[in-house]
Protein backbone atom coordinates (compact mmCIF):
# COMPACT_ATOMS: atom_id res chain seq x y z
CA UNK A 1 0.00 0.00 0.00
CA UNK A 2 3.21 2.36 -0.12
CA UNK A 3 2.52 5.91 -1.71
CA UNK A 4 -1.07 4.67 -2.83
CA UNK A 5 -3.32 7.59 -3.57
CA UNK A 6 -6.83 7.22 -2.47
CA UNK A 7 -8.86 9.69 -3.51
CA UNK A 8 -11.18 12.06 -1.10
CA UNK A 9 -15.03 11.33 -1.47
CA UNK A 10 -16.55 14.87 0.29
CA UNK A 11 -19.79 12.77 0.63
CA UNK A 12 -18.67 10.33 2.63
CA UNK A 13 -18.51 12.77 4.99
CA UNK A 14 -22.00 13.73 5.13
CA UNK A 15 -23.17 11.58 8.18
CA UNK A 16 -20.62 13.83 10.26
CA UNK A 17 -21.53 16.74 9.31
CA UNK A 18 -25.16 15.89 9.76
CA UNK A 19 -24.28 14.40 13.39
CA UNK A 20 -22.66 17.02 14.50
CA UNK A 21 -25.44 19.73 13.13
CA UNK A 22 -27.55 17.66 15.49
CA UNK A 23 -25.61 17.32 18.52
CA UNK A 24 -24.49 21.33 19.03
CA UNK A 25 -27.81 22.55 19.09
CA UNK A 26 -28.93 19.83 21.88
CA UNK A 27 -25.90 20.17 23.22
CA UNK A 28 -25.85 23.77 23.74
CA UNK A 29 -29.94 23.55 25.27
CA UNK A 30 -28.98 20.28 27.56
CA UNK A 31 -25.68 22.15 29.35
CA UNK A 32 -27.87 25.83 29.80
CA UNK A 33 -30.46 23.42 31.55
CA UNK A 34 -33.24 24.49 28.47
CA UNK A 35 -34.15 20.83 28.22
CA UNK A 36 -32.58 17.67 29.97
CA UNK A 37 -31.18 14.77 27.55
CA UNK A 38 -31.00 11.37 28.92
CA UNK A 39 -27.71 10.32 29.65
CA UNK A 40 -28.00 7.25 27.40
CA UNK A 41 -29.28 9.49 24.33
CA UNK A 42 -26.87 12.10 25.05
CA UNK A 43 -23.61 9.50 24.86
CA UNK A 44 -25.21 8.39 21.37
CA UNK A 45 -25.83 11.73 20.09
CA UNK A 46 -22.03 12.59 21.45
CA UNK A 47 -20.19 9.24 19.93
CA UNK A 48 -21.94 8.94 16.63
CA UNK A 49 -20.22 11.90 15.22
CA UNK A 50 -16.65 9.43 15.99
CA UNK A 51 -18.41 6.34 14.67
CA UNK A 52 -19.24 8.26 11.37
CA UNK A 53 -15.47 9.35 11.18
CA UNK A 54 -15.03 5.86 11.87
CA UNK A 55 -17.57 4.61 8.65
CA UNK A 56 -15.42 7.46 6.84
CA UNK A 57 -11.81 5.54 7.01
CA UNK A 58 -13.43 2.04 6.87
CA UNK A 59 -14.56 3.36 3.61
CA UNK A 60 -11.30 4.78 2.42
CA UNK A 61 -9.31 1.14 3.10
CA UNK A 62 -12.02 -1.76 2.82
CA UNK A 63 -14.47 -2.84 0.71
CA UNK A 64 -16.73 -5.79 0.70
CA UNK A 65 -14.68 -7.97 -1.35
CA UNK A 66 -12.25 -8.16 1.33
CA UNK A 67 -10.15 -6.70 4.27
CA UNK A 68 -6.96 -4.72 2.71
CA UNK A 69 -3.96 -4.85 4.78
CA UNK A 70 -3.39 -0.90 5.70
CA UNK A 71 -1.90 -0.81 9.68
CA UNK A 72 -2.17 3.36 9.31
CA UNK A 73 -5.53 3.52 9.12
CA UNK A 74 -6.43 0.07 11.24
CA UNK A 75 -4.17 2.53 13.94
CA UNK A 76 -6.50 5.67 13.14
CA UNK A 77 -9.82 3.45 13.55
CA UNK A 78 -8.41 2.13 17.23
CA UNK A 79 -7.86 5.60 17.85
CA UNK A 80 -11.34 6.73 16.85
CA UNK A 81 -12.88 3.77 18.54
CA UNK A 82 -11.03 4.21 22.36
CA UNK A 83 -12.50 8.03 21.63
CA UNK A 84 -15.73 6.90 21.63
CA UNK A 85 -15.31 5.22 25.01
CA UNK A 86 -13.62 8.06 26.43
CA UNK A 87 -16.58 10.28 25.47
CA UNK A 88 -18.94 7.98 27.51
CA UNK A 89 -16.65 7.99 30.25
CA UNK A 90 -16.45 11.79 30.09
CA UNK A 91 -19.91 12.23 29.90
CA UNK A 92 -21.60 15.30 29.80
CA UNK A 93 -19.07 17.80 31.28
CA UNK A 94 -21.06 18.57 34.14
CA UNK A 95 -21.34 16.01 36.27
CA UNK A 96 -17.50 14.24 35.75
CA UNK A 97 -16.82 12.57 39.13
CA UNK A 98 -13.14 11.57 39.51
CA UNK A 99 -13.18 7.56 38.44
CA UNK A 100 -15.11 8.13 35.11
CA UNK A 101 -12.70 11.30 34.43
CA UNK A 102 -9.62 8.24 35.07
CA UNK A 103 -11.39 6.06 33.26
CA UNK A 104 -11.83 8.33 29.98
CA UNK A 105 -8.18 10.12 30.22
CA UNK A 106 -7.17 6.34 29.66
CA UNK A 107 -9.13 5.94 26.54
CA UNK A 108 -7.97 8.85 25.17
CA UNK A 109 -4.66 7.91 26.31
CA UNK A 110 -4.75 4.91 24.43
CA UNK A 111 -6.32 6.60 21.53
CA UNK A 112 -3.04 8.83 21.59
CA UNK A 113 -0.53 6.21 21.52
CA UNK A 114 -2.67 4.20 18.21
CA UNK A 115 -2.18 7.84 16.72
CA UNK A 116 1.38 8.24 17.89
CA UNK A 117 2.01 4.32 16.01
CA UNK A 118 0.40 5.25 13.19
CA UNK A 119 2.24 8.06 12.57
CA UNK A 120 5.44 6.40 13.17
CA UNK A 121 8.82 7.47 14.66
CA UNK A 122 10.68 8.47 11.19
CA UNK A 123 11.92 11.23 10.61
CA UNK A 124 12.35 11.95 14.31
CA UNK A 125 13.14 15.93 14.17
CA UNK A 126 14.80 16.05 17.67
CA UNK A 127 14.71 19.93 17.37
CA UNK A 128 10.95 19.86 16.96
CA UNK A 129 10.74 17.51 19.81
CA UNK A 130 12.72 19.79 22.28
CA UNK A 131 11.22 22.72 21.36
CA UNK A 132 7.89 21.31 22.24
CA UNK A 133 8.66 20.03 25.43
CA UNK A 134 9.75 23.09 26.22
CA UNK A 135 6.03 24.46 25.58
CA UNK A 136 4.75 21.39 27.42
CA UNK A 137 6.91 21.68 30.31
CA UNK A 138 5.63 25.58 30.53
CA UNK A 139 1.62 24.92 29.94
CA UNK A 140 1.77 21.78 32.74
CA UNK A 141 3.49 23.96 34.83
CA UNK A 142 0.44 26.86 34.37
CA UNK A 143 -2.25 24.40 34.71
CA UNK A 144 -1.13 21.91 37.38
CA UNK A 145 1.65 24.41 39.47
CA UNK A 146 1.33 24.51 43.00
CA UNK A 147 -1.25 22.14 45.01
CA UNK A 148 -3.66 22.00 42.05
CA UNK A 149 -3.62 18.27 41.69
CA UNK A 150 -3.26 17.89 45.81
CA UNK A 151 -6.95 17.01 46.30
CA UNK A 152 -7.10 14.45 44.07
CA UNK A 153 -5.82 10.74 44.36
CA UNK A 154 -2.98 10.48 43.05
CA UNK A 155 -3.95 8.00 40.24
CA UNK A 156 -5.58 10.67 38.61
CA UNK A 157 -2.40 12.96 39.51
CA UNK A 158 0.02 10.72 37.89
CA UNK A 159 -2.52 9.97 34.86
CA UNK A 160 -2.74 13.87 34.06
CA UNK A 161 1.15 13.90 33.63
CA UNK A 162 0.92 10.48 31.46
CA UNK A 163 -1.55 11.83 29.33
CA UNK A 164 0.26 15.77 28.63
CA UNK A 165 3.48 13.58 28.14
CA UNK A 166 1.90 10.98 25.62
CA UNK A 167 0.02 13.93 24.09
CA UNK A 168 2.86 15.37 23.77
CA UNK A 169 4.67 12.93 22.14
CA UNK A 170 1.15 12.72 19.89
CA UNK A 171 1.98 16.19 19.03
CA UNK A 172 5.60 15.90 17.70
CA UNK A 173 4.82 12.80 15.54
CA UNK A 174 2.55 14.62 13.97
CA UNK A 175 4.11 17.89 12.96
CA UNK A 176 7.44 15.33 12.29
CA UNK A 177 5.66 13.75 8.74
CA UNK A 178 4.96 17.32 7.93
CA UNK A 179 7.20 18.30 4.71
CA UNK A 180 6.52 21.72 3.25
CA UNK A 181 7.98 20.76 -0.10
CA UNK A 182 5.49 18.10 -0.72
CA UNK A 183 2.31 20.47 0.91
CA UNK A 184 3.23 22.68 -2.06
CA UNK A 185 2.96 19.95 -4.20
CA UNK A 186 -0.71 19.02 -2.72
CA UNK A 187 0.35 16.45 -0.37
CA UNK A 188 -2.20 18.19 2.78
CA UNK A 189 -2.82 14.69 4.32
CA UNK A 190 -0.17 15.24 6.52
CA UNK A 191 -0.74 18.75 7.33
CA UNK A 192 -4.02 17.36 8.58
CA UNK A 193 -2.67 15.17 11.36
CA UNK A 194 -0.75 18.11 13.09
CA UNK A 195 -3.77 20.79 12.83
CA UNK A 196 -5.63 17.49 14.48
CA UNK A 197 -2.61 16.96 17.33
CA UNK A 198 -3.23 20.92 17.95
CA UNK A 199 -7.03 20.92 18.24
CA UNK A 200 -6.57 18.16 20.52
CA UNK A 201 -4.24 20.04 22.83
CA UNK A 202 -6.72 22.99 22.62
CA UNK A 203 -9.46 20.68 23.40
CA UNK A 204 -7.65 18.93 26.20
CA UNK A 205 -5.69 22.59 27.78
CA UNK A 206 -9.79 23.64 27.58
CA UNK A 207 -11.17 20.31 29.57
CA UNK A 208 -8.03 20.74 32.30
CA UNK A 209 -8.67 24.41 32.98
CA UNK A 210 -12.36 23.60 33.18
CA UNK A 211 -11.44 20.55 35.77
CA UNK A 212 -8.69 21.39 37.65
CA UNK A 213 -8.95 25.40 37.40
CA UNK A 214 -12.42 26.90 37.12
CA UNK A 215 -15.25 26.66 34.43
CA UNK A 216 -15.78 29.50 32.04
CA UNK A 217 -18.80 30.36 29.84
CA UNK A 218 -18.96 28.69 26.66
CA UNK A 219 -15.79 26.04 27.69
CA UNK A 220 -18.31 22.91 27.05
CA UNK A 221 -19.06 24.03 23.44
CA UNK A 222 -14.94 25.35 22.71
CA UNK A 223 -14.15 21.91 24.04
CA UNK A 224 -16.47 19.59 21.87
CA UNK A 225 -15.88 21.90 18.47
CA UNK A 226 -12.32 21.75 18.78
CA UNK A 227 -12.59 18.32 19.76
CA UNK A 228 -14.12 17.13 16.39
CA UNK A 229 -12.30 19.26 14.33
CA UNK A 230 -9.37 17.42 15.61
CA UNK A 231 -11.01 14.44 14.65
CA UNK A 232 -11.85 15.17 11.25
CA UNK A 233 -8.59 16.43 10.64
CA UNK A 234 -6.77 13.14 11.98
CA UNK A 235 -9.59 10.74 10.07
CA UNK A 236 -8.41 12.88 6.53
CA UNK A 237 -5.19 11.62 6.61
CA UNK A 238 -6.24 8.88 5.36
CA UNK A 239 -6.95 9.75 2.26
CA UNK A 240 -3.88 8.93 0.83
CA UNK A 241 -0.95 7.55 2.37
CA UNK A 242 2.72 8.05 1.44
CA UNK A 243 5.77 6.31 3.79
């Protein structure tokens, strides 16, 4: 499957679209308390946005005549599919108790390090990766400084460092497959993955001020957009892969 081209179907990409143009609206009535969504319906509504990114890469790889052998994007369905758990664990936003928040930073934890393998370790850009952990190293130390993490068990203490580290790592693969001379040629799939790695730090920086700092109007709805436009953006590079 090296350097195969796989062309981008926009309308396979209509079930998102559609799920998400359901789930904002709800989702902005259900967390100002307008109307009150059943837990159940409300992690459907929240996960079928992931399962119809999910549909999206099946589509790009398999067919019905048979499985094809393509580990990136078996890697970027894992991913997709330990999401959707850690959404359920997650819940709502509002009412995260301590073991389901555990619980759903390890999905996503795994999720990261199924994105991390598919995007490999070559080339390894050393510079990029020290100049991020130098940003890392500066945000973790503006979000969990001091005794921010000292009421919590320290599972969950240890687990928040995990996760910014693997994230981290998440990050740099990413931007590492990113090669300017072939985005001017109109190779974007890679480009894709790193805007993805950012809107999940965005995302995540969002969901730890809102836990571990204080709340802020409108954090729910920041968190869950730039949440799925990280997804999107890590489900396109699919569309064509090049080693």
């Amino acid at each position: 499957m090296a350097g195969k081209k796989v062309a981008l179907n926009w309308s396979q990409l209509v079930p998102f679209f559609v799920a998400i143009s359901i789930f904002f609206p709800l989702y902005c009535l259900h967390m100002n308390e307008y109307i009150t969504i059943p837990m159940k319906i409300f992690w459907v509504l929240k996960c079928f946005p992931i399962y119809s990114l999910i549909r999206f890469v099946c589509k790009q790889f398999y067919s019905f005549n048979g499985l094809r052998n393509d580990t990136f994007s078996f890697l970027i369905v894992v991913g997709l599919a330990l999401s959707s758990v850690g959404d359920i664990f997650l819940q709502d936003g509002k009412n995260r108790n301590n073991d389901s928040f555990f619980l759903g930073l390890l999905a996503f934890l795994l999720a990261h390090i199924c994105y991390i393998q598919a995007f490999k370790w070559t080339p390894l850009k050393p510079g990029l990766f020290f100049l991020l952990l130098f940003l890392v190293i500066i945000e973790t130390n503006l979000l969990f400084g001091g005794d921010v993490l000292a009421k919590y068990p320290p599972t969950l203490s240890i687990g928040v460092y995990v996760y910014t580290a693997v994230i981290g790592i998440m990050l740099w693969r990413s931007w590492a497959r990113v090669n300017f001379g072939q985005l001017l040629a109109g190779h974007w799939q890679p480009l894709c993955g790193a805007v993805g790695a950012i809107f999940f730090v965005v995302s995540d920086t969002i969901i730890a001020v809102s836990k571990f700092r204080s709340r802020f109007p409108g954090s729910g709805f920041l968190i869950m957009t730039t949440y799925y436009a990280a997804q999107l953006a890590i489900a396109l590079t699919v569309t064509r892969r090049v080693n």
